[in-house]
N, C-alpha and C. Protein backbone atom coordinates (compact mmCIF):
# COMPACT_ATOMS: atom_id res chain seq x y z
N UNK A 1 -6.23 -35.23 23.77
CA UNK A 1 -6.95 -36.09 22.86
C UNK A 1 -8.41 -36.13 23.29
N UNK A 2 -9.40 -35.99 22.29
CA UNK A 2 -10.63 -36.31 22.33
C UNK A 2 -11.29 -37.26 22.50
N UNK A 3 -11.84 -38.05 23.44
CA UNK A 3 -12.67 -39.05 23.25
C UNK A 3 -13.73 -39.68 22.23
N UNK A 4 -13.65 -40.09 21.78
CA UNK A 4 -15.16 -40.69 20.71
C UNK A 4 -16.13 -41.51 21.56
N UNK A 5 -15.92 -41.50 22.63
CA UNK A 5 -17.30 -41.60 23.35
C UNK A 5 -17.82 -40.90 24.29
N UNK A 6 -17.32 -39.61 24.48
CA UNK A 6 -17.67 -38.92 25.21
C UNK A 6 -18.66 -37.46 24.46
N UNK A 7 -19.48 -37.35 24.94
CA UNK A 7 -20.44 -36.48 24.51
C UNK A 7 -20.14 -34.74 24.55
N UNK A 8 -19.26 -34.04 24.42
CA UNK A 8 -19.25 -32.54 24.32
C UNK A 8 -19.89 -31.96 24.04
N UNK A 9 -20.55 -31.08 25.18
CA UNK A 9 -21.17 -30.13 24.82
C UNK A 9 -21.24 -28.65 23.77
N UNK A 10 -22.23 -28.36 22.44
CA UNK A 10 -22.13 -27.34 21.85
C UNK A 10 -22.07 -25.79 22.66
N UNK A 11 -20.61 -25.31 22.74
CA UNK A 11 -20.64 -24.25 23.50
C UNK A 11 -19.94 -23.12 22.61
N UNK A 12 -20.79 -22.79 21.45
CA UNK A 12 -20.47 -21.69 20.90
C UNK A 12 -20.15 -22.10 19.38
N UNK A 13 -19.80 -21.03 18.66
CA UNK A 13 -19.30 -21.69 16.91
C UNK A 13 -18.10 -21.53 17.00
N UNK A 14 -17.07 -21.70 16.11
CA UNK A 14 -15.94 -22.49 16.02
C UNK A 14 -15.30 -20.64 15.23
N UNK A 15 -16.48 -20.28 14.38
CA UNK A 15 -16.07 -18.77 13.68
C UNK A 15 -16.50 -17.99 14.97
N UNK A 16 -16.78 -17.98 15.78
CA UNK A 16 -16.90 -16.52 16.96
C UNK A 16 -15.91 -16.29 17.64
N UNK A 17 -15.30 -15.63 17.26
CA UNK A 17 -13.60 -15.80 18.00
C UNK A 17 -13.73 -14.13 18.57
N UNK A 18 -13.65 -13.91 20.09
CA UNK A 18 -13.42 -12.91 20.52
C UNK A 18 -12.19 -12.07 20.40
N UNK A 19 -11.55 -11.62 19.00
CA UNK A 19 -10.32 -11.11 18.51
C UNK A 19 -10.79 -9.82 18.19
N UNK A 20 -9.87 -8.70 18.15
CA UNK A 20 -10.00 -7.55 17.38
C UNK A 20 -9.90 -7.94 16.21
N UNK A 21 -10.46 -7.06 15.17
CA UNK A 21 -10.54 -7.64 13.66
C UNK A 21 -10.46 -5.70 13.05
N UNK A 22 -9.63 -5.81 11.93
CA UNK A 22 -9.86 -4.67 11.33
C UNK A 22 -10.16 -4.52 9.79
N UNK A 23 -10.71 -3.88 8.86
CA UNK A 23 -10.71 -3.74 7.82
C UNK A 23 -9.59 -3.45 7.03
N UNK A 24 -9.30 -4.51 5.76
CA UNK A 24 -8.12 -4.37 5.18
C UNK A 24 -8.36 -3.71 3.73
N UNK A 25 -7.32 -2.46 4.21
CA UNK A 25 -7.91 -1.28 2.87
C UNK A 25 -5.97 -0.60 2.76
N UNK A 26 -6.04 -0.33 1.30
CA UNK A 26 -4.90 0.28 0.67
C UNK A 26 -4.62 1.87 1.17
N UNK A 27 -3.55 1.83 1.20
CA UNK A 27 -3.63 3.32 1.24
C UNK A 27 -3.50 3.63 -0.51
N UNK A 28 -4.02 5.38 -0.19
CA UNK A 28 -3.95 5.91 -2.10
C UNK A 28 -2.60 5.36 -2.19
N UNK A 29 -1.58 5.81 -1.69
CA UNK A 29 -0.46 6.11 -2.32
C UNK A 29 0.29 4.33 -2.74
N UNK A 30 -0.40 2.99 -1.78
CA UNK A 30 -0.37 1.52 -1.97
C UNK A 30 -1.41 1.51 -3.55
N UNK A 31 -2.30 1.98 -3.61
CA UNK A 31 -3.04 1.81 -4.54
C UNK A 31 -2.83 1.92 -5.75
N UNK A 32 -2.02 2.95 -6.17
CA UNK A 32 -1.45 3.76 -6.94
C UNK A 32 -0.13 2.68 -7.47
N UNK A 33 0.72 2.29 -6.11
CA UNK A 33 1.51 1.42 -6.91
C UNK A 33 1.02 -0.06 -7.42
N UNK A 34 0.30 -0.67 -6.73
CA UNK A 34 -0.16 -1.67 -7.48
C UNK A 34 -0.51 -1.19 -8.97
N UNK A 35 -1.16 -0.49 -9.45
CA UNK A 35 -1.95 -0.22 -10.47
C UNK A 35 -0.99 -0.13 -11.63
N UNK A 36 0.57 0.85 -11.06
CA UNK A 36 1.45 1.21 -11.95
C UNK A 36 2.01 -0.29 -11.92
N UNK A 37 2.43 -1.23 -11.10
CA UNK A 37 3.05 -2.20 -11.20
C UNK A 37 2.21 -3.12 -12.19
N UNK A 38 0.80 -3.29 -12.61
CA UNK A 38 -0.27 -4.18 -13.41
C UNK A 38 -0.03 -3.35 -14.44
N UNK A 39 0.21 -2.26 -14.63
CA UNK A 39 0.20 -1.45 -16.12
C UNK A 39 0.87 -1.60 -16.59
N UNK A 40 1.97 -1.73 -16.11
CA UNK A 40 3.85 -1.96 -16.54
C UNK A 40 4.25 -3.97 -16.83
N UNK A 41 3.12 -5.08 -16.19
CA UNK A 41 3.36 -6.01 -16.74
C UNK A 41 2.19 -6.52 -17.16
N UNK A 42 1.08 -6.23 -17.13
CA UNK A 42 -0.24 -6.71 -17.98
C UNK A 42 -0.60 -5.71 -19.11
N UNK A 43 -1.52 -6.66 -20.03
CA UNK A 43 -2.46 -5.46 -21.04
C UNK A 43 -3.33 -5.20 -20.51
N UNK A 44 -4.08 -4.42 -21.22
CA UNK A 44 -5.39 -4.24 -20.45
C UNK A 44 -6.56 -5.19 -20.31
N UNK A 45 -6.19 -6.04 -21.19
CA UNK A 45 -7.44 -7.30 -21.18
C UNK A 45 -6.70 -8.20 -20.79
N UNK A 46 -5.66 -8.61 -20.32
CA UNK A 46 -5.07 -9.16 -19.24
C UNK A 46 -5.76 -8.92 -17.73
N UNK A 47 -5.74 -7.61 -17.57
CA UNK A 47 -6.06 -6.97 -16.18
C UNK A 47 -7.60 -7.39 -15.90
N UNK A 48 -8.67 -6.92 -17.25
CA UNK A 48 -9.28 -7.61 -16.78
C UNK A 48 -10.03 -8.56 -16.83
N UNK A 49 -9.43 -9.67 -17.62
CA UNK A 49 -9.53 -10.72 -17.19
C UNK A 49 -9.42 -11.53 -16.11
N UNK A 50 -8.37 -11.09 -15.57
CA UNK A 50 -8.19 -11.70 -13.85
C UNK A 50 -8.77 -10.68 -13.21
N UNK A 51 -9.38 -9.65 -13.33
CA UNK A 51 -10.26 -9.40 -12.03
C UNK A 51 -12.13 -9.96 -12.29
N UNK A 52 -12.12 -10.39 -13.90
CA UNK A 52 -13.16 -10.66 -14.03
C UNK A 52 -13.29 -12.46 -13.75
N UNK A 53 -12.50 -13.42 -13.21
CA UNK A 53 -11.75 -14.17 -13.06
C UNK A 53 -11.03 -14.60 -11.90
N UNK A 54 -11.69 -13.45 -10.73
CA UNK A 54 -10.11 -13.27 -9.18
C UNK A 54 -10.73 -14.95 -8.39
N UNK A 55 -11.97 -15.30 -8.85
CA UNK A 55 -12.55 -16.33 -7.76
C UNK A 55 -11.93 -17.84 -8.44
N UNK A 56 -11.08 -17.61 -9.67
CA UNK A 56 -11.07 -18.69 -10.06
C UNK A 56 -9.39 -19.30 -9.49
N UNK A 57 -8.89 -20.19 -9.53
CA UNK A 57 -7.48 -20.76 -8.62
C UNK A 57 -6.51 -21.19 -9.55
């Protein structure tokens, strides 16, 4: 437990996390099925609508 009267020192940001981190990317052949799986249950102005739309919840 933290004190509320004790003064802590700023020792670093809370996002600098010394972790490996990698870039998250499809493979073709992942890519490919998503696309067939959106073709087979959206229209096309379905599709993009939600990508014109992905920020909304």
């Amino acid at each position: 437990m933290l004190s509320v009267d004790t003064l802590y020192p700023a020792a670093g940001s809370a996002y600098d996390l010394d972790v490996e981190s990698h870039e998250l990317m499809a493979s073709a052949g992942e890519a490919a099925d998503i696309a067939a799986a959106l073709e087979n249950t959206l229209s096309a102005d379905e599709i993009n609508k939600s990508v014109a739309t992905w920020y909304q919840v």
